[in-house]
Protein backbone atom coordinates (compact mmCIF):
# COMPACT_ATOMS: atom_id res chain seq x y z
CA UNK A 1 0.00 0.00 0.00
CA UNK A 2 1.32 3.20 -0.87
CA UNK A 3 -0.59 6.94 0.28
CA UNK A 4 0.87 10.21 -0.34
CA UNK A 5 0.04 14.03 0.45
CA UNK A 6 -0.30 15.68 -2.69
CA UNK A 7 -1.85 19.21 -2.31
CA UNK A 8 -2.62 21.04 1.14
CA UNK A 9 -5.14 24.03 0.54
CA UNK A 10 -4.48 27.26 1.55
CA UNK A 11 -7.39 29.93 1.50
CA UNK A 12 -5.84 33.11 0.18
CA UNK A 13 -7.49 36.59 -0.48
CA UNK A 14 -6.67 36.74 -4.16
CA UNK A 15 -4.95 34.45 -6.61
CA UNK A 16 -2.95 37.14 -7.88
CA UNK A 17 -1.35 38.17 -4.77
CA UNK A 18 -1.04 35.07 -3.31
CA UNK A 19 1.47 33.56 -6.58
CA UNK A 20 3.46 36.82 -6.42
CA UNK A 21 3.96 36.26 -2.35
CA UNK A 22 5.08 32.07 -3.22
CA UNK A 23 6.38 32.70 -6.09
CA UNK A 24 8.69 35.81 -6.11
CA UNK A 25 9.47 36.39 -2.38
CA UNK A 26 9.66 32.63 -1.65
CA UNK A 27 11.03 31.50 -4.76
CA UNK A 28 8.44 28.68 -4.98
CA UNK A 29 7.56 27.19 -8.40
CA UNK A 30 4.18 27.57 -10.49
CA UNK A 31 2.96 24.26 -11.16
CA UNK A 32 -0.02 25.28 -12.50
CA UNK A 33 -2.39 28.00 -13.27
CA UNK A 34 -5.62 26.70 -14.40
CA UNK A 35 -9.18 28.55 -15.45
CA UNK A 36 -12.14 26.55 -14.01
CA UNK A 37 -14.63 29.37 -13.96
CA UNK A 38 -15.12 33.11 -13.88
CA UNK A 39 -14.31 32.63 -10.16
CA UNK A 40 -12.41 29.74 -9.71
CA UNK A 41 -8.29 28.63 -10.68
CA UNK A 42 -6.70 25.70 -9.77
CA UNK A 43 -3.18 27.18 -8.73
CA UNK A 44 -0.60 25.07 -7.48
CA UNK A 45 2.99 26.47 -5.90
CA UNK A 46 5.91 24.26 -4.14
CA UNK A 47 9.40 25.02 -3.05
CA UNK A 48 11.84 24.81 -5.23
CA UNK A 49 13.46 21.52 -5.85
CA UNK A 50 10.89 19.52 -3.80
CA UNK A 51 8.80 16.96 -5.36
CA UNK A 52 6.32 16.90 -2.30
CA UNK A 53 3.25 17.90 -1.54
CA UNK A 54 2.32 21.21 -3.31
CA UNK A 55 0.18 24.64 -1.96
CA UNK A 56 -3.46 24.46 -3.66
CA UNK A 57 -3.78 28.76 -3.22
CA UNK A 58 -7.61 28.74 -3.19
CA UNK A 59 -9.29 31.94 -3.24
CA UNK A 60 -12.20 32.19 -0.53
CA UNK A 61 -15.53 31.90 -2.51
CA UNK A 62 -17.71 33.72 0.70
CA UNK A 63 -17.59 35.04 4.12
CA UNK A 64 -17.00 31.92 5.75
CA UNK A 65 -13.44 30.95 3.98
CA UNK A 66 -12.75 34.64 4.06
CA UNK A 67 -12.81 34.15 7.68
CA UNK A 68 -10.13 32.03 7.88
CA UNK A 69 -7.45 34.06 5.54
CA UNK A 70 -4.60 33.75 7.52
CA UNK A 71 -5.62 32.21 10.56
CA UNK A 72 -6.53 28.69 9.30
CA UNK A 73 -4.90 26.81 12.36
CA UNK A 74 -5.78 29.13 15.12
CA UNK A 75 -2.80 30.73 15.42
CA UNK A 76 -0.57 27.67 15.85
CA UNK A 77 2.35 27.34 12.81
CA UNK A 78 0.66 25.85 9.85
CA UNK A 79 3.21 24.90 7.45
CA UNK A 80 6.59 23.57 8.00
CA UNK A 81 9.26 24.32 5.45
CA UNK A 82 12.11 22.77 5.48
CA UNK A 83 15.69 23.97 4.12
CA UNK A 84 18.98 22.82 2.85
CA UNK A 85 20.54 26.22 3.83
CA UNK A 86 18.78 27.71 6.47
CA UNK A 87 20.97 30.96 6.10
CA UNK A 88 20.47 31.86 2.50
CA UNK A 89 16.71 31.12 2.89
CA UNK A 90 16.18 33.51 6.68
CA UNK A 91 18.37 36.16 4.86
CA UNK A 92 15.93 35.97 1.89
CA UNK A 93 13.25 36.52 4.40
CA UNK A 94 14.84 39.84 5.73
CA UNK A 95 15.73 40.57 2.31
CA UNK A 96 12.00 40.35 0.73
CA UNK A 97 11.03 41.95 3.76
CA UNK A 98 8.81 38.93 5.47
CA UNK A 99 7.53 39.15 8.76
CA UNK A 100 9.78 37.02 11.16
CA UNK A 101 7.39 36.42 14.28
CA UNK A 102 10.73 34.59 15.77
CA UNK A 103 14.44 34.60 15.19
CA UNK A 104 16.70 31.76 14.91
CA UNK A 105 16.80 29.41 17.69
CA UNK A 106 18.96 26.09 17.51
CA UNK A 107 16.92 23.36 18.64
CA UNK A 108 17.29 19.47 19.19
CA UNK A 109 16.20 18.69 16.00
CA UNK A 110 17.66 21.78 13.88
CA UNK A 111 17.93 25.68 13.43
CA UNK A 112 14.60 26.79 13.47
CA UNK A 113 12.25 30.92 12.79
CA UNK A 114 8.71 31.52 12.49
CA UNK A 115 7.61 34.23 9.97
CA UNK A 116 4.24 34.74 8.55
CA UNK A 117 2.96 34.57 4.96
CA UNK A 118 1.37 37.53 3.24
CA UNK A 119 -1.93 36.66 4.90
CA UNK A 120 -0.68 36.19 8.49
CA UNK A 121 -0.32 32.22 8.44
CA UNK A 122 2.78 31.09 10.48
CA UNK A 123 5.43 28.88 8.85
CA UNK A 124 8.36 27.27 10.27
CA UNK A 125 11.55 27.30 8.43
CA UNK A 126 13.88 24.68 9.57
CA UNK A 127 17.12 23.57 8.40
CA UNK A 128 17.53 20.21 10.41
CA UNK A 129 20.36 18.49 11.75
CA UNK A 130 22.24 15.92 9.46
């Protein structure tokens, strides 16, 4: 038996925004950029060089999703990404002017920051040990 993750949704404000946030501050890829309706894209984003999981950026369609821009675990880090050079990637933060919500700390299992997304959602970056 064999299960993978293959997209995680994230509810973002507009479609627009959201690919120039992933894709030119973070440096992800654009997988795709699909027209489904007057209102509706399939957009997919993932770092670069991973062949995980990818970002579904789905635009809220009413007030309840809209709710939940940026806030879509409760305040708790949603998304964990990992790095194979944790300084190049936290000086790219301060560089494209991303909120870090906490420096660098060395942990047990790695060097680890929080910063927050374009939408407030809190991300771990963590480069971790070898």
């Amino acid at each position: 038996m064999k299960q993978e993750l293959s997209h995680i949704a994230i509810i973002v404000k507009d479609y627009d925004e959201a690919i120039r946030f992933y894709c030119d501050k973070l440096h992800f890829t654009l997988l795709e950029d699909t027209v489904l309706s007057e209102t509706k894209r399939w957009v997919k984003v993932r770092p670069p060089g991973s062949s995980g999981a990818s970002l579904l950026l789905a635009e809220a369609a009413n007030d309840e999703q809209a709710s939940r821009i940026g806030n879509q675990t409760g305040g708790r880090v949603f998304l964990f990404l990992y790095t194979d050079n944790f300084d190049r990637d936290f000086n790219n933060l301060l560089a494209q002017n991303i909120s870090i919500i906490r420096q660098p700390s060395r942990e047990t299992y790695g060097i680890v920051a929080v910063f927050s997304d374009i939408y407030g959602n809190l991300w771990d970056l963590i480069q971790p040990n070898s």
